[in-house]
Protein backbone atom coordinates (compact mmCIF):
# COMPACT_ATOMS: atom_id res chain seq x y z
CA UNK A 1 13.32 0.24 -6.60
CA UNK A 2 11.97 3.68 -6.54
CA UNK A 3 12.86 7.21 -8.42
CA UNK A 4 10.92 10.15 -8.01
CA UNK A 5 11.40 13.78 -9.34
CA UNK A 6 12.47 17.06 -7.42
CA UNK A 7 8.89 17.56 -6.72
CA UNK A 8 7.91 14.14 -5.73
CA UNK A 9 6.79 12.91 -8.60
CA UNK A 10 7.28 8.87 -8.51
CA UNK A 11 8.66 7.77 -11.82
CA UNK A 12 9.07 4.36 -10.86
CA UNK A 13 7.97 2.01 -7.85
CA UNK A 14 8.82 -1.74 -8.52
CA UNK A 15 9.61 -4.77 -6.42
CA UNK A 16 12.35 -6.29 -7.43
CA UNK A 17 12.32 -10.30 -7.95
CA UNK A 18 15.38 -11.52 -6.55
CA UNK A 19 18.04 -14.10 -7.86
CA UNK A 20 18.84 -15.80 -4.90
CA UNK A 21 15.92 -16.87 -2.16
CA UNK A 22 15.07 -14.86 0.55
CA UNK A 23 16.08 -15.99 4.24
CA UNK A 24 14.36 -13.39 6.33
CA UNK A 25 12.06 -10.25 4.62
CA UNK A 26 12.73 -8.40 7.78
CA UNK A 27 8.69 -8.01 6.78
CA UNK A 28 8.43 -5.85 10.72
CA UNK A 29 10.62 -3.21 9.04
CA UNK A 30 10.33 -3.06 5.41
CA UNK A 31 6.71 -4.17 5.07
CA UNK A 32 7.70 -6.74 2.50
CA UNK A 33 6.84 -10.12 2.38
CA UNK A 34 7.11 -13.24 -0.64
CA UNK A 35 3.71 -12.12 -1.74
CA UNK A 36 4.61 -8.81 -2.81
CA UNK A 37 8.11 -9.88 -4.74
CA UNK A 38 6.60 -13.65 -6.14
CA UNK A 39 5.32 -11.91 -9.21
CA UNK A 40 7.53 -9.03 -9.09
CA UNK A 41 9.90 -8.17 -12.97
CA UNK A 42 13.42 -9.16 -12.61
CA UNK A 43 16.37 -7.52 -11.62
CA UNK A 44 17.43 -6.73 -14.84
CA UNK A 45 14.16 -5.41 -16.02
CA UNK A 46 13.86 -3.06 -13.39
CA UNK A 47 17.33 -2.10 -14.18
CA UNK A 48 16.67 -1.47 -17.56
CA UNK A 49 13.89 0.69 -16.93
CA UNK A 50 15.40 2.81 -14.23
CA UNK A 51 19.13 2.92 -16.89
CA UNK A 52 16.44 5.21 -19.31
CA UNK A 53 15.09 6.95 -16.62
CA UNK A 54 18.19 8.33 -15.18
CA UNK A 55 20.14 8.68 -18.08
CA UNK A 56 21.38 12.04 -18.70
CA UNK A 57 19.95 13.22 -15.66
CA UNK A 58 21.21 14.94 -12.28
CA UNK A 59 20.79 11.67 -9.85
CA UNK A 60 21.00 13.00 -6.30
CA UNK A 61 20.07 10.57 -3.27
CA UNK A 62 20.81 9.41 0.40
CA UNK A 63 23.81 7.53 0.23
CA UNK A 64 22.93 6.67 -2.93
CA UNK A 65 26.28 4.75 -3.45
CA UNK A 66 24.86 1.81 -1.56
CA UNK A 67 21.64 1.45 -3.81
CA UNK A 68 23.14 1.66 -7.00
CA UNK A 69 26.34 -1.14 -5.92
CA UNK A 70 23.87 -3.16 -5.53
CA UNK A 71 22.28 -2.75 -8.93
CA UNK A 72 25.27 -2.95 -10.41
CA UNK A 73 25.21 0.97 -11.57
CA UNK A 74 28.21 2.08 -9.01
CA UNK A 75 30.51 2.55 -12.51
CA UNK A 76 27.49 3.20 -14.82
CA UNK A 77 28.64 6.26 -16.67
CA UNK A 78 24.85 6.97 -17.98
CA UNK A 79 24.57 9.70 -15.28
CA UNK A 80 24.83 13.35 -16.37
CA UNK A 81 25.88 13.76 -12.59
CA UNK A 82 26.03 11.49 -9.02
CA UNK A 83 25.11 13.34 -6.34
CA UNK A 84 25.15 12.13 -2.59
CA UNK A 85 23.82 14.25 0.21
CA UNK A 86 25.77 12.62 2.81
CA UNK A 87 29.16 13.72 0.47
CA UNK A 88 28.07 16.96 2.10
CA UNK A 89 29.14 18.66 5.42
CA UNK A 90 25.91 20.57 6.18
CA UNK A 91 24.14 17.08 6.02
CA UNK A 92 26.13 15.09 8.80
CA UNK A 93 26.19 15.15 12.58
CA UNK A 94 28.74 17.63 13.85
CA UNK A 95 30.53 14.85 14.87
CA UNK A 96 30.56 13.70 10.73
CA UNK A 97 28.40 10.76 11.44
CA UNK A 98 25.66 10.41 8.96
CA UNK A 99 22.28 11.77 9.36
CA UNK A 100 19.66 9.30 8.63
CA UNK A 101 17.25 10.30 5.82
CA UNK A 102 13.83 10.97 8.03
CA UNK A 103 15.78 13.02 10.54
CA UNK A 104 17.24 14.69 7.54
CA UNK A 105 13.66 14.99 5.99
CA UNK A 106 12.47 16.27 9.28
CA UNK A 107 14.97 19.21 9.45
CA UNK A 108 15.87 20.03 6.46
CA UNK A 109 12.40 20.26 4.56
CA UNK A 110 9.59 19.85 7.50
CA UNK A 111 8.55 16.79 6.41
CA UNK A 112 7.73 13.33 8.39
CA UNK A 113 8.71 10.45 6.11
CA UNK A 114 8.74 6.69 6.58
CA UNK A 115 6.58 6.56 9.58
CA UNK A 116 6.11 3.08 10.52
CA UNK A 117 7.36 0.21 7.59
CA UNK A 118 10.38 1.63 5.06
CA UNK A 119 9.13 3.32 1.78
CA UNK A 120 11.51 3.47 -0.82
CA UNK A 121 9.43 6.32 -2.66
């Protein structure tokens, strides 16, 4: 789990341990493997800590909706405000399909991000 400021500034980069075992890292595409998450805090450590960074904050991400249903923080009222890029028109396909983050990152801002393995920061 990552969060970073407007300006890039990474407030928090954790594995997450997992509940349940792992069947398949998909380690080719996200780079992570048992020894990165064996020692890693729990889920609801990392929760906690990312609940006090984000609360009472603007929380804007890339269909952001997905990551935080999976923490558990879809209904979490904590947020000053939710904010999902791909809620916006100017940020799809002209077709409405959704634009993937690095293509986004690409166009929008001139930047190259998550060349090779997935970064969450």
């Amino acid at each position: 789990m990552s969060l970073v400021t407007e300006g890039g500034k990474c407030l928090l980069d954790s594995y997450v341990r997992p509940a349940e075992k792992i069947t398949d890292y998909l380690s080719d595409i996200s780079g992570i493997t048992y020894t990165h998450i064996k020692n890693a805090p729990d889920q609801q450590t990392v929760i906690a800590q990312a609940k006090k960074i984000m609360y009472n904050k603007i929380v804007v991400g890339h269909t952001v909706w997905k990551d935080l249903e999976v923490c558990g923080l879809s209904h979490w009222k904590g947020y000053k405000a939710l904010i999902d890029i791909n809620d916006y028109a100017e940020f799809k396909e002209t077709n409405g399909k959704l634009v993937s983050l690095k293509n986004l990152a690409a166009r929008k801002l001139g930047k190259q991000i998550q060349d090779g393995r997935h970064s969450s920061v």
